[in-house]
PDB file of N, CA and C in Angstrom:
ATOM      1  N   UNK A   1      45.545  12.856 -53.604  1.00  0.00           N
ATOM      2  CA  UNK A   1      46.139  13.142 -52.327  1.00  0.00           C
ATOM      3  C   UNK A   1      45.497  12.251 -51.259  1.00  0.00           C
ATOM      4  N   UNK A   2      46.203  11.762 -50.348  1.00  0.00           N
ATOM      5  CA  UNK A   2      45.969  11.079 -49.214  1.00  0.00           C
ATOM      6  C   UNK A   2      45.768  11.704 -48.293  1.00  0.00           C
ATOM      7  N   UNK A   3      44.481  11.445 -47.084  1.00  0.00           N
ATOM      8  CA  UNK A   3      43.949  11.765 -45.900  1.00  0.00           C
ATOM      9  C   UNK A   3      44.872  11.265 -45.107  1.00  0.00           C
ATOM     10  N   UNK A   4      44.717  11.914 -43.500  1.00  0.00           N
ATOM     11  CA  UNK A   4      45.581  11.816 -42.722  1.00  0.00           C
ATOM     12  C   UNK A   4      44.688  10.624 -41.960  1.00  0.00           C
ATOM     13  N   UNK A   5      43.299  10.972 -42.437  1.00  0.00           N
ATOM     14  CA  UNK A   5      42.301   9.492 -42.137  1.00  0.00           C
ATOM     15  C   UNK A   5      42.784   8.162 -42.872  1.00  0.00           C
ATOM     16  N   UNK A   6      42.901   7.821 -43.917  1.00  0.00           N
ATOM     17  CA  UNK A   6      43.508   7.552 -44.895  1.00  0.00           C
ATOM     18  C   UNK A   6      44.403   6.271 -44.824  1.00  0.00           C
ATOM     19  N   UNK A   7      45.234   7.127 -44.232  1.00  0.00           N
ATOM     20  CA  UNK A   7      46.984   6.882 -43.794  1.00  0.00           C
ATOM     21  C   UNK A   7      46.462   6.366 -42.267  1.00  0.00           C
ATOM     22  N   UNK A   8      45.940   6.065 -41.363  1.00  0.00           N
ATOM     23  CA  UNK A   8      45.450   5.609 -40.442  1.00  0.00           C
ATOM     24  C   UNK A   8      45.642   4.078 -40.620  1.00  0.00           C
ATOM     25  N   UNK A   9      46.348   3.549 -39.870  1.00  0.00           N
ATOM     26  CA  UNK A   9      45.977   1.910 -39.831  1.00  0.00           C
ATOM     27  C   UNK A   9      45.153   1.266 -38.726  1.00  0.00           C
ATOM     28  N   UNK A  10      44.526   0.879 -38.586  1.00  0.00           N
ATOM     29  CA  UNK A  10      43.920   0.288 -37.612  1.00  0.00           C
ATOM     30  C   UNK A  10      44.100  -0.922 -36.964  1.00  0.00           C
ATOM     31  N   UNK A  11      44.792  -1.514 -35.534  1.00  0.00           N
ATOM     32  CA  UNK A  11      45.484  -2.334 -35.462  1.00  0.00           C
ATOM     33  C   UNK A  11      44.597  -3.106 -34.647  1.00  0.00           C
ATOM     34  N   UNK A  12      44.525  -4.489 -34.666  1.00  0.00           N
ATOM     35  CA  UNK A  12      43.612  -5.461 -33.854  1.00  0.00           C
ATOM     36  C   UNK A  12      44.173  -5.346 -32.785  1.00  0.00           C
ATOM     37  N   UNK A  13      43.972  -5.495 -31.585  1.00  0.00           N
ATOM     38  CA  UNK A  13      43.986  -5.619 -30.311  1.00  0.00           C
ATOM     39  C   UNK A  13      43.738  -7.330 -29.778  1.00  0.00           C
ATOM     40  N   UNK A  14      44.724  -7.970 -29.105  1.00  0.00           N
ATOM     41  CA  UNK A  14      44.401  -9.079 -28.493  1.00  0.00           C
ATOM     42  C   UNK A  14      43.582  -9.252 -27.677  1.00  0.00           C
ATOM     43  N   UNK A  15      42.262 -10.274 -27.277  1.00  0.00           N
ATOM     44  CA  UNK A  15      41.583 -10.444 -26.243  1.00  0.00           C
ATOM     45  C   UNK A  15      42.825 -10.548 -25.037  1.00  0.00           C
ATOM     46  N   UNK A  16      42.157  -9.973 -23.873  1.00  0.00           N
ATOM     47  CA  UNK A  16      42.861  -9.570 -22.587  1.00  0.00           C
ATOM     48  C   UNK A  16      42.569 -11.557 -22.332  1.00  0.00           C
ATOM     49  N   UNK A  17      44.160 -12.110 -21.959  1.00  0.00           N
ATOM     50  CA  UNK A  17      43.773 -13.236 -21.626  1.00  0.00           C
ATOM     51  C   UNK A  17      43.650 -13.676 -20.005  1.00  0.00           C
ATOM     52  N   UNK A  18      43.555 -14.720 -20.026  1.00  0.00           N
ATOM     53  CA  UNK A  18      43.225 -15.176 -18.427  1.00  0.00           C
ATOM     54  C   UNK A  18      43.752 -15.304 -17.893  1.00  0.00           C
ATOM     55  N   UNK A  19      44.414 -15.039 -16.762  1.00  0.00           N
ATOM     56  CA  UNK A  19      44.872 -14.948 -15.102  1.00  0.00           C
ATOM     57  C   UNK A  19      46.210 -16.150 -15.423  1.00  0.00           C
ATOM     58  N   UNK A  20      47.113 -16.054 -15.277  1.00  0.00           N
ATOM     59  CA  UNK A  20      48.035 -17.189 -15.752  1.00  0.00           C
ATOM     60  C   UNK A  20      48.600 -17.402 -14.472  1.00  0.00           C
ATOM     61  N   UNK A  21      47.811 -17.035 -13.174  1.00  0.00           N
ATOM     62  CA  UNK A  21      48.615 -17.057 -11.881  1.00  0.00           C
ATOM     63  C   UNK A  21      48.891 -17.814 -11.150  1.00  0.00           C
ATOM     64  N   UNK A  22      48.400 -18.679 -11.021  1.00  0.00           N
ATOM     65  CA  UNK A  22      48.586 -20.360 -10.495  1.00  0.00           C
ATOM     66  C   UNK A  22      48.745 -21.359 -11.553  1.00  0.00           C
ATOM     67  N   UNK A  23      49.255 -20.766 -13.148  1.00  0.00           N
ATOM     68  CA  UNK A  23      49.714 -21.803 -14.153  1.00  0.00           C
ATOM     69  C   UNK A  23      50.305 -22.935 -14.036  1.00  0.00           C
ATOM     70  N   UNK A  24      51.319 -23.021 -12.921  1.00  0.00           N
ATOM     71  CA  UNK A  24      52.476 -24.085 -12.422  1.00  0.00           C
ATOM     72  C   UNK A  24      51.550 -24.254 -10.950  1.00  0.00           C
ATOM     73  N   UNK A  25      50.643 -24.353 -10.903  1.00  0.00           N
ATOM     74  CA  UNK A  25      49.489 -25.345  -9.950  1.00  0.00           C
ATOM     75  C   UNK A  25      50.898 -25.030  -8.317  1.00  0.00           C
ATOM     76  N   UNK A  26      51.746 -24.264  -8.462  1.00  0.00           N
ATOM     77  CA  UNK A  26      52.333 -23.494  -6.860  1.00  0.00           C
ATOM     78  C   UNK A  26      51.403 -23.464  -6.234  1.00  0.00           C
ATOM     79  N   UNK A  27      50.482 -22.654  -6.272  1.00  0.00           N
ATOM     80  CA  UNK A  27      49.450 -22.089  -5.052  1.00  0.00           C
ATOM     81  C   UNK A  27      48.612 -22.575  -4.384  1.00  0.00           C
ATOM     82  N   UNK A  28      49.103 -22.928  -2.878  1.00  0.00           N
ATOM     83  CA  UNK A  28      47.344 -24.088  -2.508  1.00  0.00           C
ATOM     84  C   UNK A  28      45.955 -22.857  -2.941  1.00  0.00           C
ATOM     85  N   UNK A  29      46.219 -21.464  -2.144  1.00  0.00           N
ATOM     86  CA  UNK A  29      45.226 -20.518  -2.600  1.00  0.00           C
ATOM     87  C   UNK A  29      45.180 -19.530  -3.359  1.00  0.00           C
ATOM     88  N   UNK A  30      44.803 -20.023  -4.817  1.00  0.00           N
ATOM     89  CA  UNK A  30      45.568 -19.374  -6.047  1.00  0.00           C
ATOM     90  C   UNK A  30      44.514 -17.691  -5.793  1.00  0.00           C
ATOM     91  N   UNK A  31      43.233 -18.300  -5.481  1.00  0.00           N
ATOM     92  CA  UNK A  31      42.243 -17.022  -5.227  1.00  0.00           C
ATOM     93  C   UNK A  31      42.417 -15.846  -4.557  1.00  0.00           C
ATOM     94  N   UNK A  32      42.709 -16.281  -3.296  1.00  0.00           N
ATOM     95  CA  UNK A  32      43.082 -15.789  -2.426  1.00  0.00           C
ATOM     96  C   UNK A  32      44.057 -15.032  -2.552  1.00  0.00           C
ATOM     97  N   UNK A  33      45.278 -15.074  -3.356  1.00  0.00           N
ATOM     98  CA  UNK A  33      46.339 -14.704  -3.776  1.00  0.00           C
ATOM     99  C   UNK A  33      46.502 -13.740  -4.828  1.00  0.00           C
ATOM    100  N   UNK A  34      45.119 -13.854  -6.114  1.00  0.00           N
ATOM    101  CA  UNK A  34      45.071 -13.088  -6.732  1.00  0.00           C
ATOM    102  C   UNK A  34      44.233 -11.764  -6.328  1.00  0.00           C
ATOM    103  N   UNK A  35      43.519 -12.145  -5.231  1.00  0.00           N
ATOM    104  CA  UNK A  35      42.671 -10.496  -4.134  1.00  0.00           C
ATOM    105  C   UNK A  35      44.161 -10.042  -3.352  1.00  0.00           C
ATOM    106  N   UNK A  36      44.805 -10.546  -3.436  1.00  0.00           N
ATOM    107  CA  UNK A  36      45.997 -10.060  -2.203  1.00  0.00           C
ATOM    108  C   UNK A  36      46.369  -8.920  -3.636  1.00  0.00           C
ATOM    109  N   UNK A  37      46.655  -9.696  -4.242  1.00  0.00           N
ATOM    110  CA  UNK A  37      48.129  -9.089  -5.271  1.00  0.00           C
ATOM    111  C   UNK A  37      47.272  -7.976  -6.381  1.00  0.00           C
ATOM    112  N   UNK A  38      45.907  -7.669  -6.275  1.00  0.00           N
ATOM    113  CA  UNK A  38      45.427  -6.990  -6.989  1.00  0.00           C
ATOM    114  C   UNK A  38      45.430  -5.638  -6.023  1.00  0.00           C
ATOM    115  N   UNK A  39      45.192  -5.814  -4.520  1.00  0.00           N
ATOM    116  CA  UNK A  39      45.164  -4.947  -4.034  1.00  0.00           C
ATOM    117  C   UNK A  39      46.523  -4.654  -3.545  1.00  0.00           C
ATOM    118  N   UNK A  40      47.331  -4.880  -3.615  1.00  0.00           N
ATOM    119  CA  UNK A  40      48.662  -4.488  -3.194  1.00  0.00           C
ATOM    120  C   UNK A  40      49.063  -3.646  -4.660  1.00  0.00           C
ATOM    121  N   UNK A  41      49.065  -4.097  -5.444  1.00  0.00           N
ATOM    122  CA  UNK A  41      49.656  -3.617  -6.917  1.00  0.00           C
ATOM    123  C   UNK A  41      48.621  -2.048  -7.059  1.00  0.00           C
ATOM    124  N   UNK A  42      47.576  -1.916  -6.426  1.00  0.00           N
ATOM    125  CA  UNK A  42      46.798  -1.113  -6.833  1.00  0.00           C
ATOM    126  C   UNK A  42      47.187   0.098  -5.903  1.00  0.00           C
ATOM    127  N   UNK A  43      47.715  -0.564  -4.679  1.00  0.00           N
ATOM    128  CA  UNK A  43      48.503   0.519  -3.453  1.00  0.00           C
ATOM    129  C   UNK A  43      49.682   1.541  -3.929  1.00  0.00           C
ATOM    130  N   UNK A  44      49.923   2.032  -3.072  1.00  0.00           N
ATOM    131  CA  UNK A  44      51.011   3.360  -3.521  1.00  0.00           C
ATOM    132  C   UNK A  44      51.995   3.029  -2.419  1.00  0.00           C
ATOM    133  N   UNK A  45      52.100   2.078  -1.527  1.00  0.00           N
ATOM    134  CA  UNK A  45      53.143   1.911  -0.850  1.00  0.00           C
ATOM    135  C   UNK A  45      53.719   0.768  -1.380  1.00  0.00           C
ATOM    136  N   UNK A  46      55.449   1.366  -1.480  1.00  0.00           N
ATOM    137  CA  UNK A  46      56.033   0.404  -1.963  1.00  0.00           C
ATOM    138  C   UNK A  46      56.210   0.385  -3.940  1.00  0.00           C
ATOM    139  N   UNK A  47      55.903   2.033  -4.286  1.00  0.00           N
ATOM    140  CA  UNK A  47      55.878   2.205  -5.851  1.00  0.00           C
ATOM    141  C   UNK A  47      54.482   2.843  -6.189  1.00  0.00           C
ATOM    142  N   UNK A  48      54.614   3.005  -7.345  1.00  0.00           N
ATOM    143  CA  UNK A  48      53.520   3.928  -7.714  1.00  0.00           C
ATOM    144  C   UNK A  48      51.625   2.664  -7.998  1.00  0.00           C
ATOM    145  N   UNK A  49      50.901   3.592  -7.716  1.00  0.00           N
ATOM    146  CA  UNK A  49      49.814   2.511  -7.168  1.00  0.00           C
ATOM    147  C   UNK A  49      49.927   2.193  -9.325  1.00  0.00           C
ATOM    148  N   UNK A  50      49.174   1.033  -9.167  1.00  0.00           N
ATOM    149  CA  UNK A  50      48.883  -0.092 -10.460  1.00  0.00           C
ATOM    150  C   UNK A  50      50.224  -0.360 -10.910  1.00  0.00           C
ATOM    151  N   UNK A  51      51.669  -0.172 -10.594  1.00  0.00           N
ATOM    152  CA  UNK A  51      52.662  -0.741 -10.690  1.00  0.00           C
ATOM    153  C   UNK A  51      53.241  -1.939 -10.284  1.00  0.00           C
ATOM    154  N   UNK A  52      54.010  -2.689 -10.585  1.00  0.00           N
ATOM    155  CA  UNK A  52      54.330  -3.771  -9.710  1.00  0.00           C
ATOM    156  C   UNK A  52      56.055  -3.427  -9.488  1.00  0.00           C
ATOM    157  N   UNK A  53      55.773  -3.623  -8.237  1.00  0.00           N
ATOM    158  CA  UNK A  53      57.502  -3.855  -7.965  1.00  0.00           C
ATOM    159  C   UNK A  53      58.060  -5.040  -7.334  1.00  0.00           C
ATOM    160  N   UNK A  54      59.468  -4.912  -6.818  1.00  0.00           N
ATOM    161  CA  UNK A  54      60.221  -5.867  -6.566  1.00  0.00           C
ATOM    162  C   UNK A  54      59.367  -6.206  -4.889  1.00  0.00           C
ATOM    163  N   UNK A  55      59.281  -4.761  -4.346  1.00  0.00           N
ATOM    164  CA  UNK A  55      58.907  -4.155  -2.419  1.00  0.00           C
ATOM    165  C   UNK A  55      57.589  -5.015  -2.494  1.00  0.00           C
ATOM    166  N   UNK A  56      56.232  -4.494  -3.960  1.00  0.00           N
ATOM    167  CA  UNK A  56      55.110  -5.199  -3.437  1.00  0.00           C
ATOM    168  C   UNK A  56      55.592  -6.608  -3.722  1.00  0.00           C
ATOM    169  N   UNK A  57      56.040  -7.044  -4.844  1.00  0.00           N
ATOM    170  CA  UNK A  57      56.170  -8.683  -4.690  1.00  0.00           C
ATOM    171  C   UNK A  57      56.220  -9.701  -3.146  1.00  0.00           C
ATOM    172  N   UNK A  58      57.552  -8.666  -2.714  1.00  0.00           N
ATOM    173  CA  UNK A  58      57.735  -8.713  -1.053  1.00  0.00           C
ATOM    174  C   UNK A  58      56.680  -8.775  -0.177  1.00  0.00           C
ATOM    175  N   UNK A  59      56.066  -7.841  -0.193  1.00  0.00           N
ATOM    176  CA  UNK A  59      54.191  -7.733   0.786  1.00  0.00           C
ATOM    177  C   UNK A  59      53.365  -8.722   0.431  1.00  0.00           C
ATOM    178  N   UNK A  60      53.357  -9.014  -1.178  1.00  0.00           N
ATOM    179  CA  UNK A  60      52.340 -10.225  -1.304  1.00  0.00           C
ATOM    180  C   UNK A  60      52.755 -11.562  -0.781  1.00  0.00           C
ATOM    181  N   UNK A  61      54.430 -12.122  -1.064  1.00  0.00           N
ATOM    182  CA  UNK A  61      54.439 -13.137  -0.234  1.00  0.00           C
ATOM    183  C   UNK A  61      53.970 -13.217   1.050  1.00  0.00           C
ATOM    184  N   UNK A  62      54.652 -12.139   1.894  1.00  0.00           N
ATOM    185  CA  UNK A  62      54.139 -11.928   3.284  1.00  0.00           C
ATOM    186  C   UNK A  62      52.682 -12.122   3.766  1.00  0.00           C
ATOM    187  N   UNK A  63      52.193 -11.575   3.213  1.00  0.00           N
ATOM    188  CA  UNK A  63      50.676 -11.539   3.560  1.00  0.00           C
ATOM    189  C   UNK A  63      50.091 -12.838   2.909  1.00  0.00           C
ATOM    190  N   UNK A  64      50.260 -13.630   1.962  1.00  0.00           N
ATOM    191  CA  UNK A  64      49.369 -14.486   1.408  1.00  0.00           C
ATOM    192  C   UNK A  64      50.090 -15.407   2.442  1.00  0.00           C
ATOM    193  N   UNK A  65      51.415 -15.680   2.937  1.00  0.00           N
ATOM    194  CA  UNK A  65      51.627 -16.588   3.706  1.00  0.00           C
ATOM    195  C   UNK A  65      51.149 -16.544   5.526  1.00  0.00           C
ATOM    196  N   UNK A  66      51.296 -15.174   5.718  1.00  0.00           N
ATOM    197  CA  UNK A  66      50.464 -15.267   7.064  1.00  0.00           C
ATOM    198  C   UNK A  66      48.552 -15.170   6.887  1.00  0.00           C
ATOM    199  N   UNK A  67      48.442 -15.182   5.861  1.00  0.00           N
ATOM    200  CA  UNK A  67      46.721 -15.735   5.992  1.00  0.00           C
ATOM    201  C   UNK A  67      46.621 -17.373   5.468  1.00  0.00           C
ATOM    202  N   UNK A  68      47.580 -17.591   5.445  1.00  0.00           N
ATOM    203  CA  UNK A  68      47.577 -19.369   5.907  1.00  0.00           C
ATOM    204  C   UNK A  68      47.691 -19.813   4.118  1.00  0.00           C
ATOM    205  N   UNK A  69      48.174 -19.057   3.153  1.00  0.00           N
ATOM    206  CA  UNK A  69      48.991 -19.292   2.153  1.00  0.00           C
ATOM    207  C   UNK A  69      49.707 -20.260   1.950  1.00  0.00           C
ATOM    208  N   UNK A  70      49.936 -21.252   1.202  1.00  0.00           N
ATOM    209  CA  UNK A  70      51.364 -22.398   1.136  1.00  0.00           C
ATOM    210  C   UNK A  70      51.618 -22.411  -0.204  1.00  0.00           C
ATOM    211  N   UNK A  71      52.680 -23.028  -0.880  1.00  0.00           N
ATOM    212  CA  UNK A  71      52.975 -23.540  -1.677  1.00  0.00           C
ATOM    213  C   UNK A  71      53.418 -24.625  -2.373  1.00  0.00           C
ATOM    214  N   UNK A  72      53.036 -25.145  -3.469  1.00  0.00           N
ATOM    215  CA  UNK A  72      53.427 -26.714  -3.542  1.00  0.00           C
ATOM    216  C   UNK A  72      54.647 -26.957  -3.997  1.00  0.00           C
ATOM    217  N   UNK A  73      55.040 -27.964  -3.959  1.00  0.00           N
ATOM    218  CA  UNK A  73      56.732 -27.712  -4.623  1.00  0.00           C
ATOM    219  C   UNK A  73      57.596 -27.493  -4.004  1.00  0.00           C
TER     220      UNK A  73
END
């Protein structure tokens, strides 16, 4: 007879990879951009906080461009 331990598979998990956020080199301030968008995503206005929505997408442009934000391209 088989354990319910047993019958358990154990599945690898991928290393959490790196920040792919300025991949296409867009961002003059890729840094800057990723403190904006961590704390907006982590907010509850505009969706549930650690969610991302369409509203915060909206706030992060806004704000990364009035703290002197640009983009290349």
């Amino acid at each position: 007879m088989i354990t319910r331990a047993q019958t358990k598979m154990t599945t690898k998990r991928k290393p959490k990879s790196k920040s792919k956020v300025n991949e296409a080199g867009n961002y003059t301030k890729p840094g800057m951009r990723k403190g904006l968008f961590n704390r907006i995503k982590a907010g509850s206005k505009g969706g549930k906080p650690g969610q991302w929505s369409a509203r915060k997408a909206q706030m992060l442009a806004k704000q990364y461009k009035s703290k002197g934000g640009g983009y290349k391209s």
